[in-house]
C-alpha atoms as a PDB file:
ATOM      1  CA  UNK A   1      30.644  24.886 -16.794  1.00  0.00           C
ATOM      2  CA  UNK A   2      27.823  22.611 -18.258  1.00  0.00           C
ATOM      3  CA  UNK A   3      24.526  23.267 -17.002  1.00  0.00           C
ATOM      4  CA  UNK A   4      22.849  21.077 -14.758  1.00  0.00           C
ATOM      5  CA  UNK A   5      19.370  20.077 -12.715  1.00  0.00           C
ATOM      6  CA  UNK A   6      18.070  21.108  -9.259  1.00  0.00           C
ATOM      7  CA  UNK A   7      15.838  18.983  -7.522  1.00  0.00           C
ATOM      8  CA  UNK A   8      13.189  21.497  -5.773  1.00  0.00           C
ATOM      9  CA  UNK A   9       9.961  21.082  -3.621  1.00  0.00           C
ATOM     10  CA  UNK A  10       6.621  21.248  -5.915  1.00  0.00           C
ATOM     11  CA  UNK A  11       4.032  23.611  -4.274  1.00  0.00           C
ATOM     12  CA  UNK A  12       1.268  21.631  -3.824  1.00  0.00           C
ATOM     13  CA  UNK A  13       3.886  18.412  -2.401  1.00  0.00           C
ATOM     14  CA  UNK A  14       6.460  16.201  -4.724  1.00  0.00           C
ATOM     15  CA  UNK A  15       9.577  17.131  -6.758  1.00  0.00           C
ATOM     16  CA  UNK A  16      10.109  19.233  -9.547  1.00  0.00           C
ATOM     17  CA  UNK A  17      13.393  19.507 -11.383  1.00  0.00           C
ATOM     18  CA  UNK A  18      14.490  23.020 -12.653  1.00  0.00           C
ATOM     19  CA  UNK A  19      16.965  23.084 -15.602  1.00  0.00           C
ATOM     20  CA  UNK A  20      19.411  25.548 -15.339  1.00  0.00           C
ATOM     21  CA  UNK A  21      22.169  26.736 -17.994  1.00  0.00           C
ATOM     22  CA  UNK A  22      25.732  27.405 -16.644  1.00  0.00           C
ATOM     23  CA  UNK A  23      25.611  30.523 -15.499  1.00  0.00           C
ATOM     24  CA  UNK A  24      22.930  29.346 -13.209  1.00  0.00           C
ATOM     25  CA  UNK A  25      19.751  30.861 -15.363  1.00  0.00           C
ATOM     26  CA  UNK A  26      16.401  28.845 -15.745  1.00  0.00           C
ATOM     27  CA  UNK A  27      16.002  27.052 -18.557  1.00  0.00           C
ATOM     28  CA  UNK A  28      13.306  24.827 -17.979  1.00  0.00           C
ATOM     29  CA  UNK A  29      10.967  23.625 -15.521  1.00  0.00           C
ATOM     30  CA  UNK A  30       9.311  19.919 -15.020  1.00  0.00           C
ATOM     31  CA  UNK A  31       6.113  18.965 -14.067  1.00  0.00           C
ATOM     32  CA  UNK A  32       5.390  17.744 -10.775  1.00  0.00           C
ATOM     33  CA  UNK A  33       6.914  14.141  -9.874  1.00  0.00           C
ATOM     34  CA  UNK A  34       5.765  12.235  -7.046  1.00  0.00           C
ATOM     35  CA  UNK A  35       8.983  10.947  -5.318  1.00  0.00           C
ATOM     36  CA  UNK A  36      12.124  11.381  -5.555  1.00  0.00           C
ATOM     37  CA  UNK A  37      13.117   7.942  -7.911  1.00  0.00           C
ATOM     38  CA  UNK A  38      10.229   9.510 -10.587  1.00  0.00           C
ATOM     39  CA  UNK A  39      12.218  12.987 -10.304  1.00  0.00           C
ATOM     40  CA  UNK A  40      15.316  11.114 -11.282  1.00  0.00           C
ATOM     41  CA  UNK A  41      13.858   9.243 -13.841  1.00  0.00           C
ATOM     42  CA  UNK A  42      12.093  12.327 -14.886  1.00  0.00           C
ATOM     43  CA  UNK A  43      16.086  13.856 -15.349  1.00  0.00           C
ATOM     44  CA  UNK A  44      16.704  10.536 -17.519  1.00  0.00           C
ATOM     45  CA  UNK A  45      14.325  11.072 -19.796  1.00  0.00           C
ATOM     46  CA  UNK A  46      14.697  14.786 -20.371  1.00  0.00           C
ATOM     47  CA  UNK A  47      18.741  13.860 -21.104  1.00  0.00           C
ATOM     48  CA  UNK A  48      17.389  11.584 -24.134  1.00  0.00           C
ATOM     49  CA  UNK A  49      15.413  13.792 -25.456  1.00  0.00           C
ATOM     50  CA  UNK A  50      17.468  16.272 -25.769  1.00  0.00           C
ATOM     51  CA  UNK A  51      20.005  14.456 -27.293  1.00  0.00           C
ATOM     52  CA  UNK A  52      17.950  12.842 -30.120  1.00  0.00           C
ATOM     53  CA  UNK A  53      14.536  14.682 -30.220  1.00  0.00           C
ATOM     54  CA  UNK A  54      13.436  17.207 -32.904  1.00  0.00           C
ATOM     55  CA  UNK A  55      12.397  20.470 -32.374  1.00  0.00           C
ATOM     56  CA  UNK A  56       8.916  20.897 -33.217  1.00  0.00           C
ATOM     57  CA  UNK A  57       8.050  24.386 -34.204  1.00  0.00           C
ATOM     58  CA  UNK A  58       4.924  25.120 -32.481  1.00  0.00           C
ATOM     59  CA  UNK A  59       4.562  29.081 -32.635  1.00  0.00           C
ATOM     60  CA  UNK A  60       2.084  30.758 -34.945  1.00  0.00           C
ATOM     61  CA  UNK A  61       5.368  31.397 -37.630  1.00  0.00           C
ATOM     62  CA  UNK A  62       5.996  27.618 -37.874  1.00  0.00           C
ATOM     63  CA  UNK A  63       2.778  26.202 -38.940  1.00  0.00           C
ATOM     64  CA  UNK A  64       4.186  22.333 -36.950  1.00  0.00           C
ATOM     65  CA  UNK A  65       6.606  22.584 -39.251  1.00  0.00           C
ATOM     66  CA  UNK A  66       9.733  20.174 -37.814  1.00  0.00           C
ATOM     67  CA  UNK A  67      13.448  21.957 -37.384  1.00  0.00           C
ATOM     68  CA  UNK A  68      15.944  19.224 -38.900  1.00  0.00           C
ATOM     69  CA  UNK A  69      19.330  21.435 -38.881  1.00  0.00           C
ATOM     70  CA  UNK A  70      21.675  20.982 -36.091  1.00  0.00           C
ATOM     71  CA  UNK A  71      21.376  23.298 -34.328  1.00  0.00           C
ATOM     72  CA  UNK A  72      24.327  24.616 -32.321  1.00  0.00           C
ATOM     73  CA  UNK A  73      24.024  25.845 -28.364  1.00  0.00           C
ATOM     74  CA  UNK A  74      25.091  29.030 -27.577  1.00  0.00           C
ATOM     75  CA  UNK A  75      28.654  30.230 -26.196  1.00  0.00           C
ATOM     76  CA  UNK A  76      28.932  32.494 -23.200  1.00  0.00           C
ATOM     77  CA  UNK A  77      31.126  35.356 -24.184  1.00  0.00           C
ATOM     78  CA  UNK A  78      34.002  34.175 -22.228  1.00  0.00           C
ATOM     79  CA  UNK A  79      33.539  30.528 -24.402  1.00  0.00           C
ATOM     80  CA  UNK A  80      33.456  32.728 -27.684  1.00  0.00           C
ATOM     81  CA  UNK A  81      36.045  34.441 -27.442  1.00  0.00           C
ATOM     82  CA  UNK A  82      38.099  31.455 -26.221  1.00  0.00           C
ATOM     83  CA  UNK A  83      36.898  29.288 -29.317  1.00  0.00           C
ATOM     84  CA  UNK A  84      37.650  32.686 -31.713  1.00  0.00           C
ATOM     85  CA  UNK A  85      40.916  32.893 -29.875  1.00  0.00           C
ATOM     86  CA  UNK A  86      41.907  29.082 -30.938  1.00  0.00           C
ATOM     87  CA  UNK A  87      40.077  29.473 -34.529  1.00  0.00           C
ATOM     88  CA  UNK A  88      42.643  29.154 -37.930  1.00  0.00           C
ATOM     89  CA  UNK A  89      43.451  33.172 -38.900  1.00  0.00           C
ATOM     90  CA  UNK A  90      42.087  34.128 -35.800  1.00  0.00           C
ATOM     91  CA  UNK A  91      44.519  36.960 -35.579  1.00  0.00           C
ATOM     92  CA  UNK A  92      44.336  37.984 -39.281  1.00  0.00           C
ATOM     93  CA  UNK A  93      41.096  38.500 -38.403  1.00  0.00           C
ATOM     94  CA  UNK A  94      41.980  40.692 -35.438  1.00  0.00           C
ATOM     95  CA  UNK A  95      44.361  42.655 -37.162  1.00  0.00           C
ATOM     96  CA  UNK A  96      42.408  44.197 -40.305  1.00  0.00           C
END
């Protein structure tokens, strides 16, 4: 199952939306939104930017350097073994 958002109460009043993967774990969570509409527009935006923004590489390692490969989302076990399962010599593989 994909992931998906949760639109939650805020503290201190408003919306927040909660990313979760889809196994139900956190992934991320927004900053507070006023209203409902500016929650959902808040979801909007994070789905563009995450399918066309770069990953800057902020931590003391990375220097701001900018992290051009595709990069490729992890499977759940069950999904890895499934796409191992279906993968050419898959069973040579297995066998030796």
């Amino acid at each position: 199952m994909a992931g998906f958002f949760e639109l939650v109460d805020a503290p201190d009043g408003g919306y927040r939306i909660r990313m979760m993967d889809g196994s139900g774990n956190l992934m991320a969570i927004s900053v507070t939104f006023p209203t409902k509409r500016a929650a959902a527009a808040g979801v909007a935006l994070a789905r563009e930017i995450a399918g066309t923004g770069l990953i800057r590489d902020k931590s003391r390692a990375g220097a701001g350097s900018v992290i051009r490969e595709r990069v490729r989302p992890v499977n759940t076990p069950k999904e890895e073994a499934a796409r191992l399962k279906k993968a050419p010599g898959a069973r040579r593989a297995a066998v030796s």
